[in-house]
PDB file of N, CA and C in Angstrom:
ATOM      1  N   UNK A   1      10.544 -18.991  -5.663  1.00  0.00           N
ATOM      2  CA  UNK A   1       9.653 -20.114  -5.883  1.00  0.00           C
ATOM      3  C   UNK A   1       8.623 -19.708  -6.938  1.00  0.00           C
ATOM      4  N   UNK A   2       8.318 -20.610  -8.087  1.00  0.00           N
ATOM      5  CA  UNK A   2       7.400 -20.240  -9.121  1.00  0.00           C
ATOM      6  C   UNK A   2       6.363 -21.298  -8.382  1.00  0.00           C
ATOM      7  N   UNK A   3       4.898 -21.192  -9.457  1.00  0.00           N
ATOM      8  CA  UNK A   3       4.085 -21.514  -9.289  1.00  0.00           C
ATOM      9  C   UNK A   3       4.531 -23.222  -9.061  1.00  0.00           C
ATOM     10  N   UNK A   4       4.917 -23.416  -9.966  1.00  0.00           N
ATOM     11  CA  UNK A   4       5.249 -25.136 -10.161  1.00  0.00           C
ATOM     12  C   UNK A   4       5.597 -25.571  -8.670  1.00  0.00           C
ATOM     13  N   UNK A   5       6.672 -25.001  -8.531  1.00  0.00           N
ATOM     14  CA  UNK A   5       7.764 -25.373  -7.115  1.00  0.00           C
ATOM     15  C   UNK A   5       6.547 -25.350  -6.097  1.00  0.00           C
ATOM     16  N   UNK A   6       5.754 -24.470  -6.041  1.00  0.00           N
ATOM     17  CA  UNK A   6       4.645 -24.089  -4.810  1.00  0.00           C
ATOM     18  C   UNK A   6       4.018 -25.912  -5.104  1.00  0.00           C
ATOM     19  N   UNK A   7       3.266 -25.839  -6.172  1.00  0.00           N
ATOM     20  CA  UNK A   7       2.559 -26.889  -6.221  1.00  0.00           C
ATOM     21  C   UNK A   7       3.110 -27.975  -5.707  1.00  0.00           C
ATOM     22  N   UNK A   8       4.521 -28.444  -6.130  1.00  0.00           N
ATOM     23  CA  UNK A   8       5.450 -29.784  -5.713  1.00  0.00           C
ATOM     24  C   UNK A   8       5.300 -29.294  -4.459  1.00  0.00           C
ATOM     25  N   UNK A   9       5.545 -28.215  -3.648  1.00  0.00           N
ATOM     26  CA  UNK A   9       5.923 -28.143  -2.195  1.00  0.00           C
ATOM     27  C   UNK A   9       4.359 -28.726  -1.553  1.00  0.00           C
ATOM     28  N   UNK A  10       3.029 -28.219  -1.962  1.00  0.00           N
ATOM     29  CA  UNK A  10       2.137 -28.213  -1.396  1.00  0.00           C
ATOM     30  C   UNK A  10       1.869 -29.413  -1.375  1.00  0.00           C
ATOM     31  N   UNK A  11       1.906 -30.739  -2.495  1.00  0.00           N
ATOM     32  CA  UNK A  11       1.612 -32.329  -3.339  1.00  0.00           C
ATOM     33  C   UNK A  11       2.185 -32.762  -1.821  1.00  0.00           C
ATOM     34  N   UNK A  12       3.667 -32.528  -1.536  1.00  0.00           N
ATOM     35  CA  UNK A  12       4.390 -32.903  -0.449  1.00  0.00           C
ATOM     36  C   UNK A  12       3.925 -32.929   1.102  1.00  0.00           C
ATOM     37  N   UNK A  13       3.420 -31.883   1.255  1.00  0.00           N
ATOM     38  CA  UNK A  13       2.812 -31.272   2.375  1.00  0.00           C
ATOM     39  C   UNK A  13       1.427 -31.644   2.647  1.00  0.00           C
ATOM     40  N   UNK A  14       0.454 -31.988   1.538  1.00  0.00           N
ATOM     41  CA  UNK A  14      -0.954 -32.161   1.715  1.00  0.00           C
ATOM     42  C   UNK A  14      -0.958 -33.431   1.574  1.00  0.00           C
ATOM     43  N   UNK A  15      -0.204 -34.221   0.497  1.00  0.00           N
ATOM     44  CA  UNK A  15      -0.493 -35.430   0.431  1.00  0.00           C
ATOM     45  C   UNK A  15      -1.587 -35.727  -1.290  1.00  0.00           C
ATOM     46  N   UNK A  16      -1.819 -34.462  -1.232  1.00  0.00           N
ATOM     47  CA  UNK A  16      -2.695 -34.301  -2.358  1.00  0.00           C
ATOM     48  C   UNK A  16      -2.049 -35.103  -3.476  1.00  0.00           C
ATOM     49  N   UNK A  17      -3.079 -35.075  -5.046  1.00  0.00           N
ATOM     50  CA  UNK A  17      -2.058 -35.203  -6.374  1.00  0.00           C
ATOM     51  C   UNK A  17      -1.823 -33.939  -6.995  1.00  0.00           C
ATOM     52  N   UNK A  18      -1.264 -33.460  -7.561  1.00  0.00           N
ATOM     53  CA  UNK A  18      -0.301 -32.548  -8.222  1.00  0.00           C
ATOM     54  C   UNK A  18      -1.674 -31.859  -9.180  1.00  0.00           C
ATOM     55  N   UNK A  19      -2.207 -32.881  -9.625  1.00  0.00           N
ATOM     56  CA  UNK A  19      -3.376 -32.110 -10.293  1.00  0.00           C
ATOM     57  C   UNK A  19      -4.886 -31.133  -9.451  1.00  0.00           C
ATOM     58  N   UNK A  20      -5.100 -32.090  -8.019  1.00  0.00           N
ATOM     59  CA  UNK A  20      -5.823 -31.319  -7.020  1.00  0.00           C
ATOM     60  C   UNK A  20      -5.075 -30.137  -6.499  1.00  0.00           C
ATOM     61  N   UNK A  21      -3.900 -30.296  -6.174  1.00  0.00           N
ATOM     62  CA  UNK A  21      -3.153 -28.632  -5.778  1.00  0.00           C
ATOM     63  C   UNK A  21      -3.384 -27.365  -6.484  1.00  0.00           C
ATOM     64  N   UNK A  22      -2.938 -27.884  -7.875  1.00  0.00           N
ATOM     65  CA  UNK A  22      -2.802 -26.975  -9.230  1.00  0.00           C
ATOM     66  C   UNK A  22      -4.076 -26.196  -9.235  1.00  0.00           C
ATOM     67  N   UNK A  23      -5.167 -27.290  -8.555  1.00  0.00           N
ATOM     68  CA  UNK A  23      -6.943 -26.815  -9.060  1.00  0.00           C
ATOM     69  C   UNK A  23      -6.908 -25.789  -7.805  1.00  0.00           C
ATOM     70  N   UNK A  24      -6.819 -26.441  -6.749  1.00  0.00           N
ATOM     71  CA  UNK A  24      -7.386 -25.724  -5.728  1.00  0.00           C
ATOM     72  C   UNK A  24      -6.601 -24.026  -6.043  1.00  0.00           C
ATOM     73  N   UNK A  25      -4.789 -24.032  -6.374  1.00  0.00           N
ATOM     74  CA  UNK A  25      -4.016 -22.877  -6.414  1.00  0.00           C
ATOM     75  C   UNK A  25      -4.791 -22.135  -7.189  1.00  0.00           C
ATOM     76  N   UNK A  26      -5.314 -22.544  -8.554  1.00  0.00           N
ATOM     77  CA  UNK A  26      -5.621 -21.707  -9.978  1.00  0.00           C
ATOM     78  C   UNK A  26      -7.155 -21.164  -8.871  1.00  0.00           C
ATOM     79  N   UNK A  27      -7.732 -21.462  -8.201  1.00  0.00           N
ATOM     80  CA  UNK A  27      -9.222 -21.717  -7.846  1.00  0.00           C
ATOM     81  C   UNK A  27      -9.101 -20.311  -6.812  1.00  0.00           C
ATOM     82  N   UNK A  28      -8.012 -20.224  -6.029  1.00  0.00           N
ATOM     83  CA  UNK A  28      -7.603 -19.509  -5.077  1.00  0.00           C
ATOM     84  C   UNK A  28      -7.138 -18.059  -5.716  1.00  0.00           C
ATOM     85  N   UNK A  29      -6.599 -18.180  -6.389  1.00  0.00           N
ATOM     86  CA  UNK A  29      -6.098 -17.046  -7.606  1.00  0.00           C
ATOM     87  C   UNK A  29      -6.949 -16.530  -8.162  1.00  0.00           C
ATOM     88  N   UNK A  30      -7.816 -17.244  -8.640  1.00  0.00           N
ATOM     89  CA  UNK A  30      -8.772 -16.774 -10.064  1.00  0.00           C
ATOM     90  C   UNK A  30     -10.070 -15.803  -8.432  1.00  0.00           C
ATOM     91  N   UNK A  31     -10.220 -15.959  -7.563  1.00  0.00           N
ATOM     92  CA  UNK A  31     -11.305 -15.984  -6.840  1.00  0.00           C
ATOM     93  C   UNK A  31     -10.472 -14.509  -6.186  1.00  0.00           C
ATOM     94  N   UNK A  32      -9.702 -14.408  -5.868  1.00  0.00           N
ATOM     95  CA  UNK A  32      -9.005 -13.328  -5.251  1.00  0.00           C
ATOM     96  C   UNK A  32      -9.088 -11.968  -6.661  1.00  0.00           C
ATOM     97  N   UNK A  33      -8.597 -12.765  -7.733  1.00  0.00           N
ATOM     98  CA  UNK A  33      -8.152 -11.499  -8.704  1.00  0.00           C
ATOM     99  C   UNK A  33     -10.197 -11.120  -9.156  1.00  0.00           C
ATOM    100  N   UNK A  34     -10.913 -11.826  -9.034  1.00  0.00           N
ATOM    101  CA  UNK A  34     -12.032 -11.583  -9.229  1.00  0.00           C
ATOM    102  C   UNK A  34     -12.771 -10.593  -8.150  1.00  0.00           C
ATOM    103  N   UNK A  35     -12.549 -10.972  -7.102  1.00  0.00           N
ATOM    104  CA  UNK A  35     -12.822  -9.844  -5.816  1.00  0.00           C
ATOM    105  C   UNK A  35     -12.304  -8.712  -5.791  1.00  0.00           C
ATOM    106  N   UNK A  36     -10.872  -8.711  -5.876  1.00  0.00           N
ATOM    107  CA  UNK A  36     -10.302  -7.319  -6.347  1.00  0.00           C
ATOM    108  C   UNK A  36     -10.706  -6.445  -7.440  1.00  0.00           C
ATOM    109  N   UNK A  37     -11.045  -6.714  -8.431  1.00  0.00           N
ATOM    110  CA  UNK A  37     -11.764  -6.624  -9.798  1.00  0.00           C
ATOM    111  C   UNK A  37     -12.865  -6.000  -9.574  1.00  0.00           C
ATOM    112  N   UNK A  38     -13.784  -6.562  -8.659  1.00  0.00           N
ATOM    113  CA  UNK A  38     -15.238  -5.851  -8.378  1.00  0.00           C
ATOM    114  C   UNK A  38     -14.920  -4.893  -7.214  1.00  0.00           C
ATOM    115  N   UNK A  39     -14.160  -4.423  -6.904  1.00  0.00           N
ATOM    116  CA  UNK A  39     -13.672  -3.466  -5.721  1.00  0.00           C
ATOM    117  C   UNK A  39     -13.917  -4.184  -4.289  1.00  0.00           C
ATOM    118  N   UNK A  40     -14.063  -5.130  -4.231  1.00  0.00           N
ATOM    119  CA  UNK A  40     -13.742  -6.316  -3.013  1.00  0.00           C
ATOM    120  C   UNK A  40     -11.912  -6.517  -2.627  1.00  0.00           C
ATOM    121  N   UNK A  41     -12.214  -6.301  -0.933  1.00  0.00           N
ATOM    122  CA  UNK A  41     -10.558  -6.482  -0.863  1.00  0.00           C
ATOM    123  C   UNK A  41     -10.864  -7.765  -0.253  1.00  0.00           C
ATOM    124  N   UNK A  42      -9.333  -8.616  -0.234  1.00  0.00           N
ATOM    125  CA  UNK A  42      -9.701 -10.080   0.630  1.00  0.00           C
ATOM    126  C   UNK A  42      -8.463  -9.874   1.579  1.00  0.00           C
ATOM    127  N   UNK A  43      -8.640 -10.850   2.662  1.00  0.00           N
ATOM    128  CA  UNK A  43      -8.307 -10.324   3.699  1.00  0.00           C
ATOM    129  C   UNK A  43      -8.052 -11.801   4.491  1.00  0.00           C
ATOM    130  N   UNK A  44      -6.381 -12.188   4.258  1.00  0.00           N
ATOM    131  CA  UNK A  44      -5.765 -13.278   4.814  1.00  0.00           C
ATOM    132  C   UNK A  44      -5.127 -13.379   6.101  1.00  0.00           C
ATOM    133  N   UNK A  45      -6.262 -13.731   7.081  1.00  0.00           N
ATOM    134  CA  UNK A  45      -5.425 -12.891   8.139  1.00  0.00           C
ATOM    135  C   UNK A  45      -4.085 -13.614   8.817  1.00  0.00           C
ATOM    136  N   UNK A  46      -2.878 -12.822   9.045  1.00  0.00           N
ATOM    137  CA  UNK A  46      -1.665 -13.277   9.357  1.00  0.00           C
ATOM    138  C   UNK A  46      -1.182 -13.293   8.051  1.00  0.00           C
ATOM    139  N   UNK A  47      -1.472 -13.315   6.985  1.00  0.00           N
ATOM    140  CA  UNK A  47      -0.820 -12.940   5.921  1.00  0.00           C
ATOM    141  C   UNK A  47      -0.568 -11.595   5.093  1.00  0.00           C
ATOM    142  N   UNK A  48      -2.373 -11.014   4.637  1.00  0.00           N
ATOM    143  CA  UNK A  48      -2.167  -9.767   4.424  1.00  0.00           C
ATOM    144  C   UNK A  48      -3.627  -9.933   3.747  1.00  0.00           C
ATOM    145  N   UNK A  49      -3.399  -8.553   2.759  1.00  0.00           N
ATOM    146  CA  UNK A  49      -4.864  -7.998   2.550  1.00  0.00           C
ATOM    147  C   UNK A  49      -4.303  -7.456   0.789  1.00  0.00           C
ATOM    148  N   UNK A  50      -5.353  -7.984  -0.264  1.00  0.00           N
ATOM    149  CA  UNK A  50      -5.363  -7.480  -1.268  1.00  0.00           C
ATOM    150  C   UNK A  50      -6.311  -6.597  -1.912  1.00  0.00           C
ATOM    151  N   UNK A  51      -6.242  -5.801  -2.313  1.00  0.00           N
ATOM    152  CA  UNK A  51      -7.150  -4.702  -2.720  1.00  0.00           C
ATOM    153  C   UNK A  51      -6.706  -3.707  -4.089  1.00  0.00           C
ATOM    154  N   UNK A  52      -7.481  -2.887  -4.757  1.00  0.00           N
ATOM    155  CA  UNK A  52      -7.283  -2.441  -5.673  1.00  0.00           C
ATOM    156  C   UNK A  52      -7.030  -0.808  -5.100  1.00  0.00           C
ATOM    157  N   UNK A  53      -6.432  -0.323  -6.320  1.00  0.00           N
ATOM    158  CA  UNK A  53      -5.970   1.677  -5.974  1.00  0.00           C
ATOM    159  C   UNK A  53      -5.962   1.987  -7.105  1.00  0.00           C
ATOM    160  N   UNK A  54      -6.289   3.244  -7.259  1.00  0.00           N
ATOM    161  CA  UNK A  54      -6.544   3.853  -8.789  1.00  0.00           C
ATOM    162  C   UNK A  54      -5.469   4.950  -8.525  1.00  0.00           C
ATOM    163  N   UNK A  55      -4.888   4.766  -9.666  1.00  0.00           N
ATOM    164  CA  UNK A  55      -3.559   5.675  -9.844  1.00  0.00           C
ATOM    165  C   UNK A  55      -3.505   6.410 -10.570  1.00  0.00           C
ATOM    166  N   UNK A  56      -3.634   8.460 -10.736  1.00  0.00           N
ATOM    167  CA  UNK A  56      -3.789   9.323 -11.087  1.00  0.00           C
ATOM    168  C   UNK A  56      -3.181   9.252 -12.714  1.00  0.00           C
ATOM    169  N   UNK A  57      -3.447  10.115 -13.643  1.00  0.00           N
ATOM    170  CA  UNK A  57      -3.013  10.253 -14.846  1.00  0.00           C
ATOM    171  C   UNK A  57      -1.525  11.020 -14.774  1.00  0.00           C
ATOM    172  N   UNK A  58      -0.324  11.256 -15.109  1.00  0.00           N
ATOM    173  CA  UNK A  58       0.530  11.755 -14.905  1.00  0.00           C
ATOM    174  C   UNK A  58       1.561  12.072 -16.712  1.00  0.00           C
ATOM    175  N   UNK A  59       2.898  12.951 -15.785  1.00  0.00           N
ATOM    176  CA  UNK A  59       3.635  12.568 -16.994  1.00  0.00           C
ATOM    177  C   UNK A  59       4.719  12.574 -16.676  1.00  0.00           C
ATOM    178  N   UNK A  60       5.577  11.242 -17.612  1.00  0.00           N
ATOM    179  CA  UNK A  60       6.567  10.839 -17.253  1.00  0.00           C
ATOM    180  C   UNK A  60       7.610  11.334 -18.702  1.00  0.00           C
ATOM    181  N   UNK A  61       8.427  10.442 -18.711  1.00  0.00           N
ATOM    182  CA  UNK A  61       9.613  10.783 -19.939  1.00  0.00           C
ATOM    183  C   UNK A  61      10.040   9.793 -20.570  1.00  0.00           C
ATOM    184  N   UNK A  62      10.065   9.836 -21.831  1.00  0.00           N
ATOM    185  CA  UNK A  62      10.891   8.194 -22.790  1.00  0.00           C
ATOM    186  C   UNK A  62      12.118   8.135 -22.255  1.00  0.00           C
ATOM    187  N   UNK A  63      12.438   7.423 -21.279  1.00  0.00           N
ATOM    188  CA  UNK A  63      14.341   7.452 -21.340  1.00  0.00           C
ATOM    189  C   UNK A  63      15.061   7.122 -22.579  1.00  0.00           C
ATOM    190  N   UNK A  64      14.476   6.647 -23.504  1.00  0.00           N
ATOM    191  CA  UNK A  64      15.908   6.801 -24.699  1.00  0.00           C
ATOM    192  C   UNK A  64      15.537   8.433 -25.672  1.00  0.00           C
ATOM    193  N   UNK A  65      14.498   8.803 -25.568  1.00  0.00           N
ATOM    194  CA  UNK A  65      14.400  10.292 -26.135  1.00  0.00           C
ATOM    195  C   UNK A  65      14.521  11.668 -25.613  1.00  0.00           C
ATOM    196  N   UNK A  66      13.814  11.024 -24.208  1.00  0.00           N
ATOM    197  CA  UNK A  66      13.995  12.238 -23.322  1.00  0.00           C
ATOM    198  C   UNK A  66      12.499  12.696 -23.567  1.00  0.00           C
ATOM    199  N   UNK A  67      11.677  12.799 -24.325  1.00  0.00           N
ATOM    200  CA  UNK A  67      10.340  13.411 -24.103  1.00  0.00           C
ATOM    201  C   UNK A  67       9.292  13.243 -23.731  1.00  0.00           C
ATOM    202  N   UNK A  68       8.753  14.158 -23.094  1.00  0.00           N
ATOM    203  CA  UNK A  68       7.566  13.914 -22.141  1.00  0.00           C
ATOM    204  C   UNK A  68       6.439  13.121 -22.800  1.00  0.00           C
ATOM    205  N   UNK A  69       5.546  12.084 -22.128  1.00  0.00           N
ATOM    206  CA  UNK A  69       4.919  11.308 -22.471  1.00  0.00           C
ATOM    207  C   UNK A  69       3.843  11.228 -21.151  1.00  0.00           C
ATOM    208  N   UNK A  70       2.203  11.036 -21.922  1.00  0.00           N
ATOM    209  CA  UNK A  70       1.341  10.892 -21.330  1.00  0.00           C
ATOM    210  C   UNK A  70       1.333   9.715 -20.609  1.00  0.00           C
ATOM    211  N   UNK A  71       1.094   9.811 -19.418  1.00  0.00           N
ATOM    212  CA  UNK A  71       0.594   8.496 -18.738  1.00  0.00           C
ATOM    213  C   UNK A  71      -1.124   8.136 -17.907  1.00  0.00           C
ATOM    214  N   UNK A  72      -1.570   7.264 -18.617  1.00  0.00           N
ATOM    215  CA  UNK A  72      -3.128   7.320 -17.930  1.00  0.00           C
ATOM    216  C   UNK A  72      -3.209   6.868 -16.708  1.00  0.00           C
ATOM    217  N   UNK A  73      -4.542   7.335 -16.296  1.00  0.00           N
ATOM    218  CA  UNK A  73      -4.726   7.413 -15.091  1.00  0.00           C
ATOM    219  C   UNK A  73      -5.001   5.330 -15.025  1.00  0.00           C
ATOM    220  N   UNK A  74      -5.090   4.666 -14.397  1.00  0.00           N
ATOM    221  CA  UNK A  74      -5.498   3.183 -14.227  1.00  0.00           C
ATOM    222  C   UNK A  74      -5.690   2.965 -12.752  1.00  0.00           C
ATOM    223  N   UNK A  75      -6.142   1.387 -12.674  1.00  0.00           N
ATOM    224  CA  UNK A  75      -6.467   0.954 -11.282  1.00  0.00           C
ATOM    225  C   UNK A  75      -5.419   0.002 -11.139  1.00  0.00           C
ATOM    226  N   UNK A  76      -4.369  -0.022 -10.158  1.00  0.00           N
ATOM    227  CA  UNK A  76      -3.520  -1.401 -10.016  1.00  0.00           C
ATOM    228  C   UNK A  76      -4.229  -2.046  -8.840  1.00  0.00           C
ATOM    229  N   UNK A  77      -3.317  -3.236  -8.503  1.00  0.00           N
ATOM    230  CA  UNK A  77      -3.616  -3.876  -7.826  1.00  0.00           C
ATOM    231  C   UNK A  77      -2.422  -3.932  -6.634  1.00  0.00           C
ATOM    232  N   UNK A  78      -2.810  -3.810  -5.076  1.00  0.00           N
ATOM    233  CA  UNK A  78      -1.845  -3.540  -4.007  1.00  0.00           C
ATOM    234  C   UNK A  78      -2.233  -4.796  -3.449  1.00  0.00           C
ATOM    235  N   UNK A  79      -0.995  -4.973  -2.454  1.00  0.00           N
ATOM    236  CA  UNK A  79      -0.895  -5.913  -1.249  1.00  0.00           C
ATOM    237  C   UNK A  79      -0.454  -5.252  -0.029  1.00  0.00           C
ATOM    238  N   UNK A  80      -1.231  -5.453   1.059  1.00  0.00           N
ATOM    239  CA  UNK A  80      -0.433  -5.074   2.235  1.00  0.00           C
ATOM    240  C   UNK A  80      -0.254  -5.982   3.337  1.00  0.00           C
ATOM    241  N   UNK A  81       1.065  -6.406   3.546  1.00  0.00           N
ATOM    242  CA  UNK A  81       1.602  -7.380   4.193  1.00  0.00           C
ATOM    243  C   UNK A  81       0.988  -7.186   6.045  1.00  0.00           C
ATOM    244  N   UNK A  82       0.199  -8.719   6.261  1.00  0.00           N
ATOM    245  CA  UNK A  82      -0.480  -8.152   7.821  1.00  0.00           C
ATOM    246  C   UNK A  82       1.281  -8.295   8.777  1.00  0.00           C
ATOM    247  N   UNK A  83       0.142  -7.977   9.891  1.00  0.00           N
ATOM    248  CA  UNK A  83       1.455  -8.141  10.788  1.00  0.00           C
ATOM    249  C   UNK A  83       2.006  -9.327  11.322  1.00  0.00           C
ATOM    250  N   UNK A  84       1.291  -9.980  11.492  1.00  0.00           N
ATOM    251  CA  UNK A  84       2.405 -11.505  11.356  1.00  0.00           C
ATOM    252  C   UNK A  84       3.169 -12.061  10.383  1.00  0.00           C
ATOM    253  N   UNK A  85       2.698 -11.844   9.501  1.00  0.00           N
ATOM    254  CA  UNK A  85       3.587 -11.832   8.326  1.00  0.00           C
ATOM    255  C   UNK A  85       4.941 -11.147   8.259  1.00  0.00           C
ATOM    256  N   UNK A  86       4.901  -9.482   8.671  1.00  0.00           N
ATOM    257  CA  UNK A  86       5.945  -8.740   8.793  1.00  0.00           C
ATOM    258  C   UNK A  86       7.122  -9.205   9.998  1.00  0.00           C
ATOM    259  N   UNK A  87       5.817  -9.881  11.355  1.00  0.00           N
ATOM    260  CA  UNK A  87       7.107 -10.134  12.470  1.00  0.00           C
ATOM    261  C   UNK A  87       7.986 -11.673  11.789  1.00  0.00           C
ATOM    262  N   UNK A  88       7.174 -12.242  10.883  1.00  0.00           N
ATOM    263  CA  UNK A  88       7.579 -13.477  10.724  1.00  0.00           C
ATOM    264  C   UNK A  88       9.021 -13.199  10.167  1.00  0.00           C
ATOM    265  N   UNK A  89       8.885 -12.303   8.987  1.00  0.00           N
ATOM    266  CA  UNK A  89      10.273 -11.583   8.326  1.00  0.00           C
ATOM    267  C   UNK A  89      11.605 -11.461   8.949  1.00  0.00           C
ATOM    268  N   UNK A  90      10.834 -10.530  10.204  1.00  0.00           N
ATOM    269  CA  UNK A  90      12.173 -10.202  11.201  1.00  0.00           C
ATOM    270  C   UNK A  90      12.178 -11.011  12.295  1.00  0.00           C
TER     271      UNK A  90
END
């Protein structure tokens, strides 16, 4: 499911218009990746928990040359699936 499909599913489900979904989705997104950003985790419960991790500098290899290549250290961004979420799976 892409973003679009979510939106049609949600228009369906809420009753909303296609343009209030879109706002509220982008609104929900933009507010999460902003919390994570300032080292804020958010925390959906029955769904899961997003948060940031800083990932060491390392070195890896060009696979078409074969030679070693620097890799910087950065901050990604994790998810960890809560547990209703996981029993929902199985």
């Amino acid at each position: 499911m892409n973003k679009a499909e979510l939106v049609d599913q949600l228009t369906a489900e809420l009753g909303l218009t296609k343009a209030d979904c879109e706002r509220v989705l982008d609104s929900a997104i933009e507010n999460i990746k902003k919390t994570v950003k300032k080292g804020g985790d958010v925390t959906l419960v029955g769904f899961g928990t997003f948060t940031r991790s800083k990932r060491k500098a390392r070195i890896g290899r060009n696979p078409q040359t074969g030679s070693e290549i620097k890799i910087p250290a950065c901050t990604v961004p994790k998810f960890r699936p809560g547990k209703a979420f996981k029993e929902f799976l199985n």
